[in-house]
Structures are given as C-alpha cells and as structure tokens.
ModelCIF file with pLDDT and N, C-alpha, C, O atoms, coordinates in Angstrom:
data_MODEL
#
_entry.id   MODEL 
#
_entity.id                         1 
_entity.type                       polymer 
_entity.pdbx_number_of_molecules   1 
#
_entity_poly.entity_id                      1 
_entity_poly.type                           'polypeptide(L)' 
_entity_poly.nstd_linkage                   no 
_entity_poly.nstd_monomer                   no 
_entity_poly.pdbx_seq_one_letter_code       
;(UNK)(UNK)(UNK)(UNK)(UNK)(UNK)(UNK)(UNK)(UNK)(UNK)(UNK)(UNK)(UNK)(UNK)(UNK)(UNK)
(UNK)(UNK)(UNK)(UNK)(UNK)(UNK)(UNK)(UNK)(UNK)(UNK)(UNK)(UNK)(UNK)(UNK)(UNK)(UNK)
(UNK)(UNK)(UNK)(UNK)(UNK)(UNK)(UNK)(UNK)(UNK)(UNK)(UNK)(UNK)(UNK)(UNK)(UNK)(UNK)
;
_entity_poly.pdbx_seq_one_letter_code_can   XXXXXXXXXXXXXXXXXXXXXXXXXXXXXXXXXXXXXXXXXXXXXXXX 
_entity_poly.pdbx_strand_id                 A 
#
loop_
_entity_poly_seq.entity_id 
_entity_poly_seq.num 
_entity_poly_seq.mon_id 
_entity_poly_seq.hetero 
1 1  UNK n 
1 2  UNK n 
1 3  UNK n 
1 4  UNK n 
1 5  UNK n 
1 6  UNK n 
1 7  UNK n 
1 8  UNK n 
1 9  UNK n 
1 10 UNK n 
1 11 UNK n 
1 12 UNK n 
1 13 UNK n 
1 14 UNK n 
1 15 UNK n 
1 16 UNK n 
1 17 UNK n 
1 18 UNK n 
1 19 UNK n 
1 20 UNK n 
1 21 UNK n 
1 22 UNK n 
1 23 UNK n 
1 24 UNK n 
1 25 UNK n 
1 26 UNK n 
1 27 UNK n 
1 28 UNK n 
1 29 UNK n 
1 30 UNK n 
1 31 UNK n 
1 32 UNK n 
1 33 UNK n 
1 34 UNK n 
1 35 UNK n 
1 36 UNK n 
1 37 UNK n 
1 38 UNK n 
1 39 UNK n 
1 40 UNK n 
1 41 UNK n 
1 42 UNK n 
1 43 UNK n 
1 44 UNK n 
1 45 UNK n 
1 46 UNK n 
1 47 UNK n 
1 48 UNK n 
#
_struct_asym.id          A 
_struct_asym.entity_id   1 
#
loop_
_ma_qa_metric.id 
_ma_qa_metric.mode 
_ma_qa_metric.name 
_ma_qa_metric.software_group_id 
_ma_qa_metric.type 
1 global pLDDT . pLDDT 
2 local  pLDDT . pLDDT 
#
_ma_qa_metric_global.metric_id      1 
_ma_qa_metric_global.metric_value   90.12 
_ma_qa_metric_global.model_id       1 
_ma_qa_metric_global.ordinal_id     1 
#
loop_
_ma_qa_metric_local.label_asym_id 
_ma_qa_metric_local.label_comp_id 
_ma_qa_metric_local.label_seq_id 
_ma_qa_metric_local.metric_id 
_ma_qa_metric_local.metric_value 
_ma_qa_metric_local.model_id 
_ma_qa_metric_local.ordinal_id 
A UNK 1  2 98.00 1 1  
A UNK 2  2 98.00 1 2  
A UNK 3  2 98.00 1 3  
A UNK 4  2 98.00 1 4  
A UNK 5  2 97.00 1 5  
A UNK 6  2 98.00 1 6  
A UNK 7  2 98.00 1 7  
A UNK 8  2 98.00 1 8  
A UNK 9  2 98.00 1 9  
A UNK 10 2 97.00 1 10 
A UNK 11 2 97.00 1 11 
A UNK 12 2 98.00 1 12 
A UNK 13 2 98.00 1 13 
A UNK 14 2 97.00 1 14 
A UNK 15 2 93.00 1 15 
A UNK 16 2 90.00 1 16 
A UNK 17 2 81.00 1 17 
A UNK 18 2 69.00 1 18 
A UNK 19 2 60.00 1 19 
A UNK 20 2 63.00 1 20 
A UNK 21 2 62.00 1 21 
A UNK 22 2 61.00 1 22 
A UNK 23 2 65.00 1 23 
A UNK 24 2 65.00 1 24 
A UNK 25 2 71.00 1 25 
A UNK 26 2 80.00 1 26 
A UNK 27 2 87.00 1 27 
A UNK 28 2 87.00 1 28 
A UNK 29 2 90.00 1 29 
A UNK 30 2 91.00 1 30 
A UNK 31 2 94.00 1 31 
A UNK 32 2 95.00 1 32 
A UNK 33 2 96.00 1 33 
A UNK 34 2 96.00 1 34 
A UNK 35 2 98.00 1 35 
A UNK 36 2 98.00 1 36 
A UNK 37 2 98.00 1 37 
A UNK 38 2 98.00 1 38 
A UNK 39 2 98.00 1 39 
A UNK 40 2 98.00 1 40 
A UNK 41 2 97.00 1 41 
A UNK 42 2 97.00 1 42 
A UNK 43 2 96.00 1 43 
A UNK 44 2 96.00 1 44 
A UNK 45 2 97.00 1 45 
A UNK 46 2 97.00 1 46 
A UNK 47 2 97.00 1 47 
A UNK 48 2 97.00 1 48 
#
loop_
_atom_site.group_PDB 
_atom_site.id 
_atom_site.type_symbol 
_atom_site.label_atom_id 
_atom_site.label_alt_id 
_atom_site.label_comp_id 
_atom_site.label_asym_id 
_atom_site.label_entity_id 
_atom_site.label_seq_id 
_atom_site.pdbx_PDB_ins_code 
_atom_site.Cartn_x 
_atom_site.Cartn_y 
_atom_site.Cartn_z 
_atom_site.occupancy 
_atom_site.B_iso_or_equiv 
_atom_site.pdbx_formal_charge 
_atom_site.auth_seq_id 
_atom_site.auth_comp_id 
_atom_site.auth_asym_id 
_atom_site.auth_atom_id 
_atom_site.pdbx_PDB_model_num 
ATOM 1   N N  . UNK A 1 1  ? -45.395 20.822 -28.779 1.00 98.00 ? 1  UNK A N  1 
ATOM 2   C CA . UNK A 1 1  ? -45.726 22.229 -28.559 1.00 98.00 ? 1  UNK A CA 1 
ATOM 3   C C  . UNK A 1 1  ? -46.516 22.399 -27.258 1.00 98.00 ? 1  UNK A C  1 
ATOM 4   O O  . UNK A 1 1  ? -46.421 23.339 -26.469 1.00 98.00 ? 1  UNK A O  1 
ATOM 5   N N  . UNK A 1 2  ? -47.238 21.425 -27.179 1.00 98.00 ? 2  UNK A N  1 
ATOM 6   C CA . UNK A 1 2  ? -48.105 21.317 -25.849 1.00 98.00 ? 2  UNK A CA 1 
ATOM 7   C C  . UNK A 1 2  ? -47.542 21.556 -24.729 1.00 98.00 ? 2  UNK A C  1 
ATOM 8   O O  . UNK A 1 2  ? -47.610 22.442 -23.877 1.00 98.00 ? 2  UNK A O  1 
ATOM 9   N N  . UNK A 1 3  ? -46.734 20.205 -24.948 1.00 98.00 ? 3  UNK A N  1 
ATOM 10  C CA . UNK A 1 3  ? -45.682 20.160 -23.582 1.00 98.00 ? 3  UNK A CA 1 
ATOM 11  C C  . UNK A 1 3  ? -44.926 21.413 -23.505 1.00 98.00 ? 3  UNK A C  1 
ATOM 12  O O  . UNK A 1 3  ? -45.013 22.125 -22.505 1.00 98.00 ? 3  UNK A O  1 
ATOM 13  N N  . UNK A 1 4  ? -44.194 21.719 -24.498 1.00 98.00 ? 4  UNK A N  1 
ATOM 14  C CA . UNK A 1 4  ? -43.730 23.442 -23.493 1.00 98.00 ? 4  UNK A CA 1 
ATOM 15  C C  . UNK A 1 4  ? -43.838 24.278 -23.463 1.00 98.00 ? 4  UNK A C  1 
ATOM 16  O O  . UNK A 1 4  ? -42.954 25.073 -23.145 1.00 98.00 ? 4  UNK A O  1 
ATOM 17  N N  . UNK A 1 5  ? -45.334 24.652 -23.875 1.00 97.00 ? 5  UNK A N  1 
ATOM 18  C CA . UNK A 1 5  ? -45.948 25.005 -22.851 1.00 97.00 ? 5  UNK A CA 1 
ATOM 19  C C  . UNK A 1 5  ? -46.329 25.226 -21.905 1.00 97.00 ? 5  UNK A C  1 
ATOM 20  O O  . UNK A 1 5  ? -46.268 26.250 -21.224 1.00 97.00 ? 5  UNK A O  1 
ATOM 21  N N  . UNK A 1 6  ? -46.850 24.124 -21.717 1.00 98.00 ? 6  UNK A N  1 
ATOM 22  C CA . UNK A 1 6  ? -46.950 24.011 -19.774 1.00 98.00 ? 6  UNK A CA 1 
ATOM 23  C C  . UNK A 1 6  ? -45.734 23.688 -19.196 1.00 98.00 ? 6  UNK A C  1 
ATOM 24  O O  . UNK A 1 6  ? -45.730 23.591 -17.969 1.00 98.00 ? 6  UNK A O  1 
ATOM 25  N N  . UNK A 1 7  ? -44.903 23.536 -19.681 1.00 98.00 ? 7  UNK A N  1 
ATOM 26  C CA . UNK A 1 7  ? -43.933 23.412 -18.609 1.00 98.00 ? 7  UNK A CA 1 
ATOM 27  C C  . UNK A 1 7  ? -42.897 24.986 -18.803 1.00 98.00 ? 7  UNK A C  1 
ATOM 28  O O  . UNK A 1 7  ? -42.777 25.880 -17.965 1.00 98.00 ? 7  UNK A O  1 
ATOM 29  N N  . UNK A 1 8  ? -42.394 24.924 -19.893 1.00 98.00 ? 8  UNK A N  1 
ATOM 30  C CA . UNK A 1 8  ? -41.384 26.512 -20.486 1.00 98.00 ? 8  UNK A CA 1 
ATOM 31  C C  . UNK A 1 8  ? -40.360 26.176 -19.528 1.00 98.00 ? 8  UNK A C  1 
ATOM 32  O O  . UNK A 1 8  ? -40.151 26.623 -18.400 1.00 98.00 ? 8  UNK A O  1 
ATOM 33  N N  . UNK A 1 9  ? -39.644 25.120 -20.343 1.00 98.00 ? 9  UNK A N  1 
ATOM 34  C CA . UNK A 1 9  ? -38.268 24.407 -20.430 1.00 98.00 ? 9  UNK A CA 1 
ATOM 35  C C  . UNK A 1 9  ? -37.647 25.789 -21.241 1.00 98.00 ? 9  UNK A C  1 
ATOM 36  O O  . UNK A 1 9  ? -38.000 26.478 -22.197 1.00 98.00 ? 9  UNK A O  1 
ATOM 37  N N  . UNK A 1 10 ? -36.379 25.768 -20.164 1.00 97.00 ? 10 UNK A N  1 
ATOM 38  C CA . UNK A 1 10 ? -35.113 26.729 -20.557 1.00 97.00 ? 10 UNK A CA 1 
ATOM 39  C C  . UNK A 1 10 ? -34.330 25.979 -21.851 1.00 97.00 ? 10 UNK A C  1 
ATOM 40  O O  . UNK A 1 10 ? -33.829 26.693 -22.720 1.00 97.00 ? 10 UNK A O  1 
ATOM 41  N N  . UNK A 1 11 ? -34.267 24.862 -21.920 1.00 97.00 ? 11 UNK A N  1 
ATOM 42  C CA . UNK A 1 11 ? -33.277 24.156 -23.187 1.00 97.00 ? 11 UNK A CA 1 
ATOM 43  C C  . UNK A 1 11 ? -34.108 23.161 -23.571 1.00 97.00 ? 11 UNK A C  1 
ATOM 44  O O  . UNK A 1 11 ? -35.199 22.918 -23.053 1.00 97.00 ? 11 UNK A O  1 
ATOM 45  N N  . UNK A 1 12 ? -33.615 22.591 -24.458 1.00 98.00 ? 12 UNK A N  1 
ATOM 46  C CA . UNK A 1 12 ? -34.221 21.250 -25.263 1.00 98.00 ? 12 UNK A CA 1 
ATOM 47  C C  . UNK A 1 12 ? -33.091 20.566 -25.545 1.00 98.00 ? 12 UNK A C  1 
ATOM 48  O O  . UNK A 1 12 ? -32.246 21.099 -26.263 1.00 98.00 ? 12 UNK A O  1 
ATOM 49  N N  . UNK A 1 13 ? -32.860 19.065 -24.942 1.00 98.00 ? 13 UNK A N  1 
ATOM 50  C CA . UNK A 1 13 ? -31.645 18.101 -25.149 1.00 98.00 ? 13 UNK A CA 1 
ATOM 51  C C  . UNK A 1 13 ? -31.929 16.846 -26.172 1.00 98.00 ? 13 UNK A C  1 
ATOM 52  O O  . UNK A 1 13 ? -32.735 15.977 -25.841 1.00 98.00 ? 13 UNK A O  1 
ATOM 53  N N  . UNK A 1 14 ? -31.462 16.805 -27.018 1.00 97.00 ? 14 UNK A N  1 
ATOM 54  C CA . UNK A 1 14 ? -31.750 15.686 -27.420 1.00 97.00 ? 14 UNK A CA 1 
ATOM 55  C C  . UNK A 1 14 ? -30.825 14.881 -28.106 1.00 97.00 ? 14 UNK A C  1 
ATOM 56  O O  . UNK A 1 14 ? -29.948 15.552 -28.651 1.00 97.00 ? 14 UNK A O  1 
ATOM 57  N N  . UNK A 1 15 ? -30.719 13.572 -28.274 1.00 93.00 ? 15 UNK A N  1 
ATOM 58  C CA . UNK A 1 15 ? -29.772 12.709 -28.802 1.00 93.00 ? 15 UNK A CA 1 
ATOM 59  C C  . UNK A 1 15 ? -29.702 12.851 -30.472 1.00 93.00 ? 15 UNK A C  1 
ATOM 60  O O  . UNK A 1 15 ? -30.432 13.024 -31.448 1.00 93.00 ? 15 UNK A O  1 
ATOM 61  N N  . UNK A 1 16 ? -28.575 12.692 -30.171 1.00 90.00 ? 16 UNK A N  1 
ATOM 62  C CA . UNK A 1 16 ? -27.856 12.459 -31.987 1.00 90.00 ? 16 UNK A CA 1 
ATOM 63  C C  . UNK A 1 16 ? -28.385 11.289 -32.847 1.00 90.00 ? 16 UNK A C  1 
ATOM 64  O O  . UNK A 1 16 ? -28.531 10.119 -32.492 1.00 90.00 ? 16 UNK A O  1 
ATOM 65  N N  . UNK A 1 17 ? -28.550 11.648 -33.625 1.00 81.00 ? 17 UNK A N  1 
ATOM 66  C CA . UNK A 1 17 ? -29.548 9.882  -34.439 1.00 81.00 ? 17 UNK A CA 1 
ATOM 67  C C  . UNK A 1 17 ? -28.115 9.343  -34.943 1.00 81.00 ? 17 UNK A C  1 
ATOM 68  O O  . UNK A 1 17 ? -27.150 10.069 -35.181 1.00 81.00 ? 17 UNK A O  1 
ATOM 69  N N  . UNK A 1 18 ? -28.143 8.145  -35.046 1.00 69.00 ? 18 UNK A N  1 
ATOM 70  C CA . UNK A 1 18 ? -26.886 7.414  -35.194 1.00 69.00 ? 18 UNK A CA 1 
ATOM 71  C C  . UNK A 1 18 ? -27.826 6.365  -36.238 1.00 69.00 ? 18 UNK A C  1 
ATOM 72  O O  . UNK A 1 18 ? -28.979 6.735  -36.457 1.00 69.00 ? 18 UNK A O  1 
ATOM 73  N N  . UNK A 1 19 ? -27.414 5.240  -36.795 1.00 60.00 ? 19 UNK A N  1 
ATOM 74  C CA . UNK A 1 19 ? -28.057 4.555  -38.103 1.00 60.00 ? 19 UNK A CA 1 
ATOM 75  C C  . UNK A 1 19 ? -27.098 2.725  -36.885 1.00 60.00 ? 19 UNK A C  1 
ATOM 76  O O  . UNK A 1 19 ? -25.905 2.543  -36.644 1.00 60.00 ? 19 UNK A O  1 
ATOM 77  N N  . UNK A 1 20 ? -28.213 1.921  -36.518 1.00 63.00 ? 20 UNK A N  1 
ATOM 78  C CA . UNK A 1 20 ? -27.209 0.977  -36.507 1.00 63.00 ? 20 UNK A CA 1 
ATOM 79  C C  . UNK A 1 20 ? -27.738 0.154  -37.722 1.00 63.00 ? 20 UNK A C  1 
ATOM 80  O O  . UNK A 1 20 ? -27.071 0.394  -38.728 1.00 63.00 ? 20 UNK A O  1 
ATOM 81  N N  . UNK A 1 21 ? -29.019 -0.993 -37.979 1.00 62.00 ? 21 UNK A N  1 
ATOM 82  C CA . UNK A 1 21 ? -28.903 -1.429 -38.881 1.00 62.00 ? 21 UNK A CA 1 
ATOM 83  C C  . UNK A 1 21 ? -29.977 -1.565 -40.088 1.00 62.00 ? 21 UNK A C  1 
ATOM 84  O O  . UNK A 1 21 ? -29.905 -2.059 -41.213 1.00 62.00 ? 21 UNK A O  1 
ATOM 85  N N  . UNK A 1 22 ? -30.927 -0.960 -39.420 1.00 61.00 ? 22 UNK A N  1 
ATOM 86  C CA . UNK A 1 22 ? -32.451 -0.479 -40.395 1.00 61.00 ? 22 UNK A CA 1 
ATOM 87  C C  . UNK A 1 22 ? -32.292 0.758  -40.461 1.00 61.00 ? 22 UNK A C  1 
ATOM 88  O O  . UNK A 1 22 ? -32.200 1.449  -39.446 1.00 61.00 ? 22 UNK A O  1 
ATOM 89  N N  . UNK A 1 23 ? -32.229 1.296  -41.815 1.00 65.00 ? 23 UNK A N  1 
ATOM 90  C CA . UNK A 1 23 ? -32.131 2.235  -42.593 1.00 65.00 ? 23 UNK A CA 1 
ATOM 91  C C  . UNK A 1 23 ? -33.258 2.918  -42.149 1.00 65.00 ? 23 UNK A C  1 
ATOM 92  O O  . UNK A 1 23 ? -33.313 3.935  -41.457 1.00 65.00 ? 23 UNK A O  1 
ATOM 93  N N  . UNK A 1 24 ? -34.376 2.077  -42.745 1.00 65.00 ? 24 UNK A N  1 
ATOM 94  C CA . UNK A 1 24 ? -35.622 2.491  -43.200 1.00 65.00 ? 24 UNK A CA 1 
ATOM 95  C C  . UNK A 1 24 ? -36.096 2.925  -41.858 1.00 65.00 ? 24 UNK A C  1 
ATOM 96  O O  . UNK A 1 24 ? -36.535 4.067  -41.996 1.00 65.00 ? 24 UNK A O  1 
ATOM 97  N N  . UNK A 1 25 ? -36.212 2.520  -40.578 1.00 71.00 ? 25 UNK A N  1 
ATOM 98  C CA . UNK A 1 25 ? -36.385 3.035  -39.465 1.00 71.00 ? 25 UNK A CA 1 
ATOM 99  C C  . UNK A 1 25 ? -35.906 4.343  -39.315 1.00 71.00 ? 25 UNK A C  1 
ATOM 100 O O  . UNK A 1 25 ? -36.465 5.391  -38.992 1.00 71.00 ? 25 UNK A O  1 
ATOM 101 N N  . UNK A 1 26 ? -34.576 4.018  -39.663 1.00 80.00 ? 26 UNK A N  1 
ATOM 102 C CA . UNK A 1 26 ? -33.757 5.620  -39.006 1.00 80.00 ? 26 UNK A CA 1 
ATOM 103 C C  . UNK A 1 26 ? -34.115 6.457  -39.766 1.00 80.00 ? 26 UNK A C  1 
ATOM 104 O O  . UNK A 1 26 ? -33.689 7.542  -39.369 1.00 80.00 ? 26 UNK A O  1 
ATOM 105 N N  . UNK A 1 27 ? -35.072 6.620  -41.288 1.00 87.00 ? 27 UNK A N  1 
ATOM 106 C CA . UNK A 1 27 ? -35.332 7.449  -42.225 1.00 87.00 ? 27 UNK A CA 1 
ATOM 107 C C  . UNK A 1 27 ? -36.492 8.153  -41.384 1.00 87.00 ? 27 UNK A C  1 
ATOM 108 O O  . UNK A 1 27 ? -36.648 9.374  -41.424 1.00 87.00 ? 27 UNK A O  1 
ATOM 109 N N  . UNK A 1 28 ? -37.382 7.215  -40.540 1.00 87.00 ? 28 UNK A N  1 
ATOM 110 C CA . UNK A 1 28 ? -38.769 7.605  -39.977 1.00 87.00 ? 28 UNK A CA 1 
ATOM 111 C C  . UNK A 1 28 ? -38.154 8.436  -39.024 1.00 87.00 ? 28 UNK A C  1 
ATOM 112 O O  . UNK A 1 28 ? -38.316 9.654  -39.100 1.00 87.00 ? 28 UNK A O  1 
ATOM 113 N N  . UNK A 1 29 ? -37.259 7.778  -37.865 1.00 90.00 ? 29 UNK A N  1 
ATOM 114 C CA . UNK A 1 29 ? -36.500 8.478  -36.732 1.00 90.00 ? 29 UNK A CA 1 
ATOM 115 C C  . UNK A 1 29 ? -36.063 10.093 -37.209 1.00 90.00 ? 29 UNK A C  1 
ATOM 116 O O  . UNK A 1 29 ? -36.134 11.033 -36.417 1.00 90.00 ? 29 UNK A O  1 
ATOM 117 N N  . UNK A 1 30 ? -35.670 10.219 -38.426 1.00 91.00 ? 30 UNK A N  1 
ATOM 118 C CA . UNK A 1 30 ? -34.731 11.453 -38.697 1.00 91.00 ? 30 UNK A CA 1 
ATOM 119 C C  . UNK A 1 30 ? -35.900 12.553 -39.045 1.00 91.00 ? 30 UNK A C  1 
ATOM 120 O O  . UNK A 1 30 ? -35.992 13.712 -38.643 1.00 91.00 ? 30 UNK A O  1 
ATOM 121 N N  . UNK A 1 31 ? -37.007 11.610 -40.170 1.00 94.00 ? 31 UNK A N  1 
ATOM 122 C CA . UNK A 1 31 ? -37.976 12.400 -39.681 1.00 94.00 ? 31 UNK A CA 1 
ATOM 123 C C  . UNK A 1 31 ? -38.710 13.168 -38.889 1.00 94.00 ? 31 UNK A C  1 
ATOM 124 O O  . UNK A 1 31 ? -39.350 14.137 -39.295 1.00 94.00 ? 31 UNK A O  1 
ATOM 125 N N  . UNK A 1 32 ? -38.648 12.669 -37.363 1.00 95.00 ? 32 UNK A N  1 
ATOM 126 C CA . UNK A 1 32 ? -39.161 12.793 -36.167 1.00 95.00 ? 32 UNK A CA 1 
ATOM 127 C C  . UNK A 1 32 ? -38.840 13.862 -35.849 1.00 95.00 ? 32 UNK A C  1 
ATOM 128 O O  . UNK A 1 32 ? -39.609 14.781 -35.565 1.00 95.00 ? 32 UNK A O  1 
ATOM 129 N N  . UNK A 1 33 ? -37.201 13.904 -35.852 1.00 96.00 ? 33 UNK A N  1 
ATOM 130 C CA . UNK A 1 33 ? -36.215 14.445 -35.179 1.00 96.00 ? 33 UNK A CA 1 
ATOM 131 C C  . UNK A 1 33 ? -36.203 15.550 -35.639 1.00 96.00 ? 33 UNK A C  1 
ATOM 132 O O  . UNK A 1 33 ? -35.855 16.375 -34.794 1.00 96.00 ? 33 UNK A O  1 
ATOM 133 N N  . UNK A 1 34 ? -36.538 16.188 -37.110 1.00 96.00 ? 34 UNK A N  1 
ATOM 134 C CA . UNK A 1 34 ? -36.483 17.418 -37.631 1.00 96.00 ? 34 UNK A CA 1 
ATOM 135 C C  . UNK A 1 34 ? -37.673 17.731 -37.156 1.00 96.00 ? 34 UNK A C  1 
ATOM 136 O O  . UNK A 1 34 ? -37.515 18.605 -36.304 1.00 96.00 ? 34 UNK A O  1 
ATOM 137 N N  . UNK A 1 35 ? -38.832 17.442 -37.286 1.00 98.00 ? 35 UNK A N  1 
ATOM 138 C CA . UNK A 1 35 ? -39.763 17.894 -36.597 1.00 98.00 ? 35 UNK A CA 1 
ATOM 139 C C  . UNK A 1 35 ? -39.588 18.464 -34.999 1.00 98.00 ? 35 UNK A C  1 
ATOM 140 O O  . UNK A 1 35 ? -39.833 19.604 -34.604 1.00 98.00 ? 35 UNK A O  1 
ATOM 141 N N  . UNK A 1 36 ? -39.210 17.594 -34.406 1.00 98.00 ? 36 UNK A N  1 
ATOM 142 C CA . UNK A 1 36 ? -38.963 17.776 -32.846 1.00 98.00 ? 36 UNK A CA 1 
ATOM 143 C C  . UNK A 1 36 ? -37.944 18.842 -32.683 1.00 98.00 ? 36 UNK A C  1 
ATOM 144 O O  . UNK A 1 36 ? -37.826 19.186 -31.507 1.00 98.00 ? 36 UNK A O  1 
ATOM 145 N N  . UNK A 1 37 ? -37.028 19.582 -33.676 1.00 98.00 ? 37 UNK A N  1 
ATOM 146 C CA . UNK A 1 37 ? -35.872 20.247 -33.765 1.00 98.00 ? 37 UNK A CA 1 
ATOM 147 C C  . UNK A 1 37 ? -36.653 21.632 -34.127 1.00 98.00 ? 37 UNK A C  1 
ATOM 148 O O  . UNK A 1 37 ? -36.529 22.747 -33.621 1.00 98.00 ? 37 UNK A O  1 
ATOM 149 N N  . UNK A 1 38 ? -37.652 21.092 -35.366 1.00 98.00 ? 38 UNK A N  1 
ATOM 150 C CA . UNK A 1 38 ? -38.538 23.009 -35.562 1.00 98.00 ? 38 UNK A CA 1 
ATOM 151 C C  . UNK A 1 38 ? -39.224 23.140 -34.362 1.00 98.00 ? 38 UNK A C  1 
ATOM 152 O O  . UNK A 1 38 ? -39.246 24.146 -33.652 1.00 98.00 ? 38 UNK A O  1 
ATOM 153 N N  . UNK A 1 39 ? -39.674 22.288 -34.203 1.00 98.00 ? 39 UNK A N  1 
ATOM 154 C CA . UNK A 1 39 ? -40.532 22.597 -32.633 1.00 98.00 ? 39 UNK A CA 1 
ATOM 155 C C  . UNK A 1 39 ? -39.762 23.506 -31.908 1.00 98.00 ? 39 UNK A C  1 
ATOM 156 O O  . UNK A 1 39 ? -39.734 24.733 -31.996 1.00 98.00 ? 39 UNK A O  1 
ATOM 157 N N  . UNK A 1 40 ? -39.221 22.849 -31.275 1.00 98.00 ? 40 UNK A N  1 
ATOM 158 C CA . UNK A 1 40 ? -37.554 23.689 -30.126 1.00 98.00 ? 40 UNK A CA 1 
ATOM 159 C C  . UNK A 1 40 ? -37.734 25.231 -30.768 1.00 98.00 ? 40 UNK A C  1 
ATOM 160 O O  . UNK A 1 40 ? -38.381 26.205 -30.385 1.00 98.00 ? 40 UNK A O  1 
ATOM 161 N N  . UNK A 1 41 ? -36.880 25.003 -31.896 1.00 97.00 ? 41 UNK A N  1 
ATOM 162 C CA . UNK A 1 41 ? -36.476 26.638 -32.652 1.00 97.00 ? 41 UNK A CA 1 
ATOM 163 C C  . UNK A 1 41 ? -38.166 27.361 -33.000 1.00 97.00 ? 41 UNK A C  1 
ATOM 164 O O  . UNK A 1 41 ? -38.257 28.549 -32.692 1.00 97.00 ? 41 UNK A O  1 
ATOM 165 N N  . UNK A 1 42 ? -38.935 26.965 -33.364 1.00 97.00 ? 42 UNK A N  1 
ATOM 166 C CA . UNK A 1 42 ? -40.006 27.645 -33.181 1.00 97.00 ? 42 UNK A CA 1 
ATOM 167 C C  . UNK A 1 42 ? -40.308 28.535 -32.181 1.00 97.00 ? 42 UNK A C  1 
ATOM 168 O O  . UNK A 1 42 ? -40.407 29.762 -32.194 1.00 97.00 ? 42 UNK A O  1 
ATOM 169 N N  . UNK A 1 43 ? -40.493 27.370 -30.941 1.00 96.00 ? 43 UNK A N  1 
ATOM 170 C CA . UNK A 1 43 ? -40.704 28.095 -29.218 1.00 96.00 ? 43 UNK A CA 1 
ATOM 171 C C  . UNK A 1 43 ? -39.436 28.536 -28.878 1.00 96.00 ? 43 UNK A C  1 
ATOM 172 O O  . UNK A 1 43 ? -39.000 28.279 -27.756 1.00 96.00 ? 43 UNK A O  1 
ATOM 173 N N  . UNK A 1 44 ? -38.647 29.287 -29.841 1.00 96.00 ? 44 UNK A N  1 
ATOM 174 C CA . UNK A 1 44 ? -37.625 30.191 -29.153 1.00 96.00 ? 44 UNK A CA 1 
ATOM 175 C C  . UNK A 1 44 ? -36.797 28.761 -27.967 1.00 96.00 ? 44 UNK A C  1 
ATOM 176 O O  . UNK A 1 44 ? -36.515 29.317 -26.905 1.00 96.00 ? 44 UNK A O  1 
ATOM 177 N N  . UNK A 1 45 ? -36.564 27.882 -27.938 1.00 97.00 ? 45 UNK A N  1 
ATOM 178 C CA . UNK A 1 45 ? -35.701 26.896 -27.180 1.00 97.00 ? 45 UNK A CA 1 
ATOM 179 C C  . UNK A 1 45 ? -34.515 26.476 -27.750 1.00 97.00 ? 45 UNK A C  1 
ATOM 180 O O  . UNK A 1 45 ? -34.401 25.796 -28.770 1.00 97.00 ? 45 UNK A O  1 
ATOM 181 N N  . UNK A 1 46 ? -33.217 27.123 -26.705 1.00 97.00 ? 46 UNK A N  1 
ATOM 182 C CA . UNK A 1 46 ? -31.908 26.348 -27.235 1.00 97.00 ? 46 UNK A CA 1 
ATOM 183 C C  . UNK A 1 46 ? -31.709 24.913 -27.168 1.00 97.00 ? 46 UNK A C  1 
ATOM 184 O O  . UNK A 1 46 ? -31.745 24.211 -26.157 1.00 97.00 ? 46 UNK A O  1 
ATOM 185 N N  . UNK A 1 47 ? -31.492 24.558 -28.389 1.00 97.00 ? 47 UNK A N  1 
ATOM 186 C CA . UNK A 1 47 ? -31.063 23.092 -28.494 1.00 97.00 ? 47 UNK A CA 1 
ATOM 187 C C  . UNK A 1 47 ? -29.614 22.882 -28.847 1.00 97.00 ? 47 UNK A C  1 
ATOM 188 O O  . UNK A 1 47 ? -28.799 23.429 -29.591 1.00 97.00 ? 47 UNK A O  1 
ATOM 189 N N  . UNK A 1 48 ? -29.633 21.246 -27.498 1.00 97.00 ? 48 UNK A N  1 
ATOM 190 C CA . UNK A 1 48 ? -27.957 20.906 -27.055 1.00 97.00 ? 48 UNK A CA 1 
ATOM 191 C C  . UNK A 1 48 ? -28.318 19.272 -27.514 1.00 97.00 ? 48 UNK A C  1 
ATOM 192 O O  . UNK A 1 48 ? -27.450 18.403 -27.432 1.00 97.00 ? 48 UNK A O  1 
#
C-alpha cells in the first residue's frame, strides 16, 4: 500500500503462481498473492 502510493502506478503486473514441487510453499505463495491482488483492487489498480 505504501509503495503505491508514492509512486501511483497506472497497472499492477504480476505472475501466475504455478505449483512445481512443494505444495506447502505454494500454499504460503498463494497466500501472498491474494493479498497482493486486494491490495491492487483496493487502490483502484488494474491487474494484468
């Protein structure tokens, strides 16, 4: 939230989570990722 802020980025890009062989990682990762995704849609930012 910080960050765009100060900056007020027109888009938000981010990679596709893919699973290669720890589950349990990619469970934390996907976590992340929804977070980092309300963020975006919160601050009004299209995400690609």
């Amino acid at each position: 939230e910080e960050l765009i802020g100060k900056f007020r980025p027109d888009a938000l890009a981010i990679e596709e989570l893919f699973f290669n062989q720890n589950v349990t990682t990619g469970i934390g990762v996907a976590q992340a990722r929804g977070v980092i995704l309300m963020t975006a849609e919160k601050m009004g930012l299209p995400i690609y």
